[in-house]
Every structure is written in C-alpha cells, then in structure tokens.
N, C-alpha and C. Protein backbone atom coordinates (compact mmCIF):
# COMPACT_ATOMS: atom_id res chain seq x y z
N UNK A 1 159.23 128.07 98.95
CA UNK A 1 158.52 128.08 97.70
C UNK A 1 158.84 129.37 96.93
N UNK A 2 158.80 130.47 97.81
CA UNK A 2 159.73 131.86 97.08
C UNK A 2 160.97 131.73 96.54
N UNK A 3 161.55 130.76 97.00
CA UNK A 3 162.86 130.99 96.45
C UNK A 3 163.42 130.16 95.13
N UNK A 4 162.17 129.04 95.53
CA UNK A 4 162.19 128.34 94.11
C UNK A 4 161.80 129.00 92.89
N UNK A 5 160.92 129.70 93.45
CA UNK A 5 160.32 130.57 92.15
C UNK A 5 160.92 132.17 91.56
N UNK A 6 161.73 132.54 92.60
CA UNK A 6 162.68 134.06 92.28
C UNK A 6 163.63 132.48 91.42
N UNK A 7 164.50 131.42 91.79
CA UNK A 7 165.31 131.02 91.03
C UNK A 7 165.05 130.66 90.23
N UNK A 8 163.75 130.10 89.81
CA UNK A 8 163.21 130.26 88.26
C UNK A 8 162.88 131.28 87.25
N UNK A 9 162.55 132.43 87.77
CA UNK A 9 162.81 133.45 86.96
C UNK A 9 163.97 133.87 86.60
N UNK A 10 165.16 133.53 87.91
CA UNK A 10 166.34 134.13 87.31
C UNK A 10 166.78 133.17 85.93
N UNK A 11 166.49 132.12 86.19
CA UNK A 11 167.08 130.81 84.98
C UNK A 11 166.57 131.47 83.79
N UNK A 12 165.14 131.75 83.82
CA UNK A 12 164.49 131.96 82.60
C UNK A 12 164.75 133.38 82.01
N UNK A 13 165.57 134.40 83.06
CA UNK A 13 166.18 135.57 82.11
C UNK A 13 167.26 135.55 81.92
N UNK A 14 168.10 134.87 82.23
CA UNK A 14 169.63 134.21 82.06
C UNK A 14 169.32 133.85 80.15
N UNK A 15 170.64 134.84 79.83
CA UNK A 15 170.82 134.74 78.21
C UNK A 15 170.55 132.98 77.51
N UNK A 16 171.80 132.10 79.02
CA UNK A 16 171.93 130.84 78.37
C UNK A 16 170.34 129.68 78.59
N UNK A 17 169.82 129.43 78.14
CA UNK A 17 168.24 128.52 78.32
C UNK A 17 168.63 127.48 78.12
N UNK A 18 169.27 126.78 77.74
CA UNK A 18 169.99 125.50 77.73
C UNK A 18 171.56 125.64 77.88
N UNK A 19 171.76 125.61 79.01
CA UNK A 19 173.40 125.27 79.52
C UNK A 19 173.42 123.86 78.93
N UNK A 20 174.70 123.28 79.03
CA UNK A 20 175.23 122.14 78.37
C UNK A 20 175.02 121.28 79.37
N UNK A 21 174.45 120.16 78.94
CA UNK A 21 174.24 119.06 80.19
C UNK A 21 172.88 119.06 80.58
N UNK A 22 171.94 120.05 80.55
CA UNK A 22 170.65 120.31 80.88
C UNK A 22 169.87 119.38 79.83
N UNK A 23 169.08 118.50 80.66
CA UNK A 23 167.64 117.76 79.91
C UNK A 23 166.10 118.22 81.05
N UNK A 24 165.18 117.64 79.87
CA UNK A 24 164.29 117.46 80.92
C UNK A 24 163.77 116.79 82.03
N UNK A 25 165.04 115.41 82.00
CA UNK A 25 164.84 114.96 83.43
C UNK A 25 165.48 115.85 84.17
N UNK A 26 166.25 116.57 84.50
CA UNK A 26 166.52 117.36 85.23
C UNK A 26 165.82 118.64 86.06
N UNK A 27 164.84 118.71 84.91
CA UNK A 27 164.01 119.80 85.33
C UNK A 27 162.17 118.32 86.16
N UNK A 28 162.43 117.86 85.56
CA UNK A 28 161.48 116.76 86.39
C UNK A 28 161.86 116.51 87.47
N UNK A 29 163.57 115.72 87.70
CA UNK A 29 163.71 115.96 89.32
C UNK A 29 163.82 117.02 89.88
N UNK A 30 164.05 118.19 89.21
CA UNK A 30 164.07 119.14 90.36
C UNK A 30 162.79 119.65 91.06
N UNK A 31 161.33 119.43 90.05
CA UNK A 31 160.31 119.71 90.44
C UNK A 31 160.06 118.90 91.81
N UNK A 32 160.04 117.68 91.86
CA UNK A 32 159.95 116.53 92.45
C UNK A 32 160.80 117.14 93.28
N UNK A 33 162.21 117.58 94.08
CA UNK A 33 162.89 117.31 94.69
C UNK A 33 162.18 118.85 95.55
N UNK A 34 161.71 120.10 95.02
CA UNK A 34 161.07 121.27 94.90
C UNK A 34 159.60 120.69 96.03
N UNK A 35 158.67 119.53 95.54
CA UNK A 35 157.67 119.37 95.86
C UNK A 35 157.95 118.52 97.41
N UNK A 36 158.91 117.98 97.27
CA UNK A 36 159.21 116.86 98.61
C UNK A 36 160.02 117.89 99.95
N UNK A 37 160.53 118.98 99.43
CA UNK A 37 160.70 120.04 100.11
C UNK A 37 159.39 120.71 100.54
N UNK A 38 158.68 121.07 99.88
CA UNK A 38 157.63 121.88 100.49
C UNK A 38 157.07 121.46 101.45
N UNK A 39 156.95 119.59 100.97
CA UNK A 39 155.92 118.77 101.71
C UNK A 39 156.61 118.92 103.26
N UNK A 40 158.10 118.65 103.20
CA UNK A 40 158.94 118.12 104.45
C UNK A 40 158.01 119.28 105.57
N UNK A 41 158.52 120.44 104.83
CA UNK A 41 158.51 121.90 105.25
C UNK A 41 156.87 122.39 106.29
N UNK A 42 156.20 121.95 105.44
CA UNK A 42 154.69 121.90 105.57
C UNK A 42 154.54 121.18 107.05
N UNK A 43 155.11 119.80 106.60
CA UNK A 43 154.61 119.02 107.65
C UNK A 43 155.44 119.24 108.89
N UNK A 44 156.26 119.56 108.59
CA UNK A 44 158.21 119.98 110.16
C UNK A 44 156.72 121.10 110.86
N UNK A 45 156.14 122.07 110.03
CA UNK A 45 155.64 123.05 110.64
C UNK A 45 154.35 122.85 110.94
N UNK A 46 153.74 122.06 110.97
CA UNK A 46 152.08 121.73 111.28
C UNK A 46 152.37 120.60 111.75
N UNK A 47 152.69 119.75 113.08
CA UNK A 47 152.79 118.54 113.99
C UNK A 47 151.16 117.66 113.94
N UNK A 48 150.01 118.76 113.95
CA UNK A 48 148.92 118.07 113.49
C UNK A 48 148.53 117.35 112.36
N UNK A 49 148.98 118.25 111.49
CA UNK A 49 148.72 117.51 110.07
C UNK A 49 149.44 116.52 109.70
N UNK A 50 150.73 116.29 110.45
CA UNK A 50 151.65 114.89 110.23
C UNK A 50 150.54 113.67 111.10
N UNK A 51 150.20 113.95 111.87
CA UNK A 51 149.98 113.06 112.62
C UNK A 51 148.38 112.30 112.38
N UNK A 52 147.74 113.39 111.84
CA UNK A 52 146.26 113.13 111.17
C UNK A 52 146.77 112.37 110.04
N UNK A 53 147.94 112.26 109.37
CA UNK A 53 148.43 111.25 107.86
C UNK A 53 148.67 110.02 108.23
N UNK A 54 149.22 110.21 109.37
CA UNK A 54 149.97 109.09 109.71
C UNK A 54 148.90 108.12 110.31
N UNK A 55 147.84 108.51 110.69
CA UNK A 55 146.34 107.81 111.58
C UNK A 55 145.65 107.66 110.34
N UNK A 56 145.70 108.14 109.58
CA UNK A 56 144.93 107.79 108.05
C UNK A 56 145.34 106.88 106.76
N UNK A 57 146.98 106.78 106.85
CA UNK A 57 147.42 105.75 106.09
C UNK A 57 147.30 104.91 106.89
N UNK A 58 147.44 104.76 108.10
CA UNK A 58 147.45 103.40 109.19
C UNK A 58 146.07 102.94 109.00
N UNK A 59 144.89 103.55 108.66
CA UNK A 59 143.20 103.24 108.61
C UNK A 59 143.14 102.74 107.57
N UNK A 60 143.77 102.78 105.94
CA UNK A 60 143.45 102.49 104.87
C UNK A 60 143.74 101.32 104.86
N UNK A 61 144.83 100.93 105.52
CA UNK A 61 145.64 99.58 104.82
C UNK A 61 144.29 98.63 105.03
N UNK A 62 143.82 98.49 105.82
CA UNK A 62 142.48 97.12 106.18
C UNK A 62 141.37 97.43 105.18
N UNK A 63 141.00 98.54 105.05
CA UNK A 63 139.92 98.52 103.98
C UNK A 63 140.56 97.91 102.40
N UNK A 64 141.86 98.57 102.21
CA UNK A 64 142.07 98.13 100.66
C UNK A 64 142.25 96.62 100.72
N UNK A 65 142.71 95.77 101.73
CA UNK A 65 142.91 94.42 102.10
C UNK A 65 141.77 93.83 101.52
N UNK A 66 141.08 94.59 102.33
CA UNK A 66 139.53 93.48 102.27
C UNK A 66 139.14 92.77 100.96
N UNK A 67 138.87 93.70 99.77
CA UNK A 67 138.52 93.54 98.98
C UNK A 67 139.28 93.22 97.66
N UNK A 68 140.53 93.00 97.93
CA UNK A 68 141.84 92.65 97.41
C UNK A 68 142.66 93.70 96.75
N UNK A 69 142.49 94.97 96.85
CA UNK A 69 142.82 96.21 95.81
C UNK A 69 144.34 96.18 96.18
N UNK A 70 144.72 96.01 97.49
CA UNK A 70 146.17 95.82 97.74
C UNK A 70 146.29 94.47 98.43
N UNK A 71 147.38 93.69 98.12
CA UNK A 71 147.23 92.58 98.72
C UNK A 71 148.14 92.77 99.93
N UNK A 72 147.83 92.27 100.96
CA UNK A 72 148.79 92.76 101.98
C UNK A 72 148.63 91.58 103.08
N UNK A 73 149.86 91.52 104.16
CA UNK A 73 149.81 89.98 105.19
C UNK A 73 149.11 90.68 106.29
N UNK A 74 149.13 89.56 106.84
CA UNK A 74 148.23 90.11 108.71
C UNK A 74 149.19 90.95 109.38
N UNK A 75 150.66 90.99 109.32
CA UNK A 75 151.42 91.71 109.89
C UNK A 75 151.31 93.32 109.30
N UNK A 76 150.90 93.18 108.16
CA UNK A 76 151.17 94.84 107.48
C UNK A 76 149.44 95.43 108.32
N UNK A 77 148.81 94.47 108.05
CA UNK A 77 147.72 95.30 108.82
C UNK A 77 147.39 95.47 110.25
N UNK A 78 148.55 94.71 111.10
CA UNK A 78 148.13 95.12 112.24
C UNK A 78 149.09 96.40 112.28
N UNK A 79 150.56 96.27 111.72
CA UNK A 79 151.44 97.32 111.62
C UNK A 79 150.13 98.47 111.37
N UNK A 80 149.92 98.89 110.82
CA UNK A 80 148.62 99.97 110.54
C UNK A 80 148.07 100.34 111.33
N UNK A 81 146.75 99.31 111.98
CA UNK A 81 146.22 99.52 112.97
C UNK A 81 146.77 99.90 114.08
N UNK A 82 148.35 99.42 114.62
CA UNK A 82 149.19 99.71 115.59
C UNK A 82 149.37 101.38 115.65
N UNK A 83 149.74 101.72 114.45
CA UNK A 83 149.86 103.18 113.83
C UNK A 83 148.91 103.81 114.06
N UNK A 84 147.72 103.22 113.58
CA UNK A 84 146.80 104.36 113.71
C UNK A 84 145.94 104.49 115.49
N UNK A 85 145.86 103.56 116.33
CA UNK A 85 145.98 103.51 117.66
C UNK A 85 146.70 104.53 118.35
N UNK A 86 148.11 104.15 118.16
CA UNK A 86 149.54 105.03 118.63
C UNK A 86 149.08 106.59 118.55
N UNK A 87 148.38 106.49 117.22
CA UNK A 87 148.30 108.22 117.04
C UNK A 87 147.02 108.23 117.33
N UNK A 88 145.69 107.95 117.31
CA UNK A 88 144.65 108.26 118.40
C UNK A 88 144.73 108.39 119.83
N UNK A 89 145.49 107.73 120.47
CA UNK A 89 145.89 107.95 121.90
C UNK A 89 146.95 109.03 121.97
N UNK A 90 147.44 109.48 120.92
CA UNK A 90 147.82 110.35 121.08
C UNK A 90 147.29 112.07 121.14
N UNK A 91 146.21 111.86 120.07
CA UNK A 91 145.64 113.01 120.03
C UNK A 91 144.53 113.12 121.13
N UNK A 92 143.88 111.99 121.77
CA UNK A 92 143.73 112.04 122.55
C UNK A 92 144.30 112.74 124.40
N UNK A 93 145.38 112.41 124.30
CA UNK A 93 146.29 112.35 125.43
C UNK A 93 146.74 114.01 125.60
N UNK A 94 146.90 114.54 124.22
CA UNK A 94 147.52 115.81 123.92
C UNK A 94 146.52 116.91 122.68
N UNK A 95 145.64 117.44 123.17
CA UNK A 95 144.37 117.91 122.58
C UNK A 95 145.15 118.84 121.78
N UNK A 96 146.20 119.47 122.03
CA UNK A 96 146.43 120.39 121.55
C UNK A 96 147.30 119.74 119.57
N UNK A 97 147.11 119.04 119.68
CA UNK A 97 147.71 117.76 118.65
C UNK A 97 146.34 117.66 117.48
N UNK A 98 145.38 118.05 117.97
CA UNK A 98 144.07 117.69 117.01
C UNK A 98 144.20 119.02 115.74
N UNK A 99 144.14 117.72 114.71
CA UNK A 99 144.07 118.91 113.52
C UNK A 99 142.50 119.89 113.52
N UNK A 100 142.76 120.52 113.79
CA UNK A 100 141.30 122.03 113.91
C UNK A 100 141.29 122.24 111.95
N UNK A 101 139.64 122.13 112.40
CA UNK A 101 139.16 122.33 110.68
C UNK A 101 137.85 123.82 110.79
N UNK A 102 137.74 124.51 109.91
CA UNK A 102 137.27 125.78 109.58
C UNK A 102 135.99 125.21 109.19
C-alpha cells in the first residue's frame, strides 16, 4: 500500500499529468487492480480471516434463497453449506485457525 502511494506522488510531481494514452479508465483499473492486491495480501497474511469469509459466504447463500433475494438451485446451497461445514470443522480441529476479536 506504500508503494502505491510513494508511486502516486511520484506521478503527480512528474512535469507530464497526462502522458499520451492515459484516460480515466486507466486510473479506475488501476485502483481496482491496487485494491485486489491489498485484499490478496491481507488475506495470504491472516489464514483466519480467509477462512472466517469463506464460512460466511458459505452461511449466506440459504438465507438469501429463502426469501428469493438471490435465486439459487439445491446444488448451490448445499455447495455452501458444504463450505461452510469444511471450514467449521476446521476451526474446530485447529484452534489456532479461530479469528480472535478485541
């Protein structure tokens, strides 16, 4: 995230502010490409916090089902539930895996 941001300052004291070829989608994907890095980064380095996501998108899919907000088949929701199982027995199995909250 430092380095994104020393290379944004350097861009922004660089004489040229629009090089040739530069739009603002460019600066949109790079944010985006900037944010999916951090995320990777975040999560490569906290094994808990991947795994608390991954047990929490697997929990949602049946509630949004229910009530039709996402429409989804019996296979996507057991896929889920499978998921979110997999990773309760996991944090179970391996304590040291439990996301710790302050």
């Amino acid at each position: 995230m430092e380095q994104v941001a020393h290379d944004r300052a350097k861009k922004e004291k660089s004489p040229f502010q629009n090089p040739p070829g530069h739009s603002v989608a460019d600066e949109e994907t790079e944010w985006f490409q900037s944010f999916l890095l951090l995320l990777f980064r975040s999560l490569k380095n906290h094994p808990p916090l991947l795994l608390d996501i991954v047990k929490n998108l697997g929990d949602i899919v049946n509630p949004l089902s229910q009530p039709g907000i996402y429409k989804s088949n019996s296979g996507t929701i057991r896929l889920g539930g499978l998921m979110s199982s997999i990773a309760g027995i996991s944090i179970v199995a391996y304590p040291q895996m439990r996301l710790k909250t302050h």
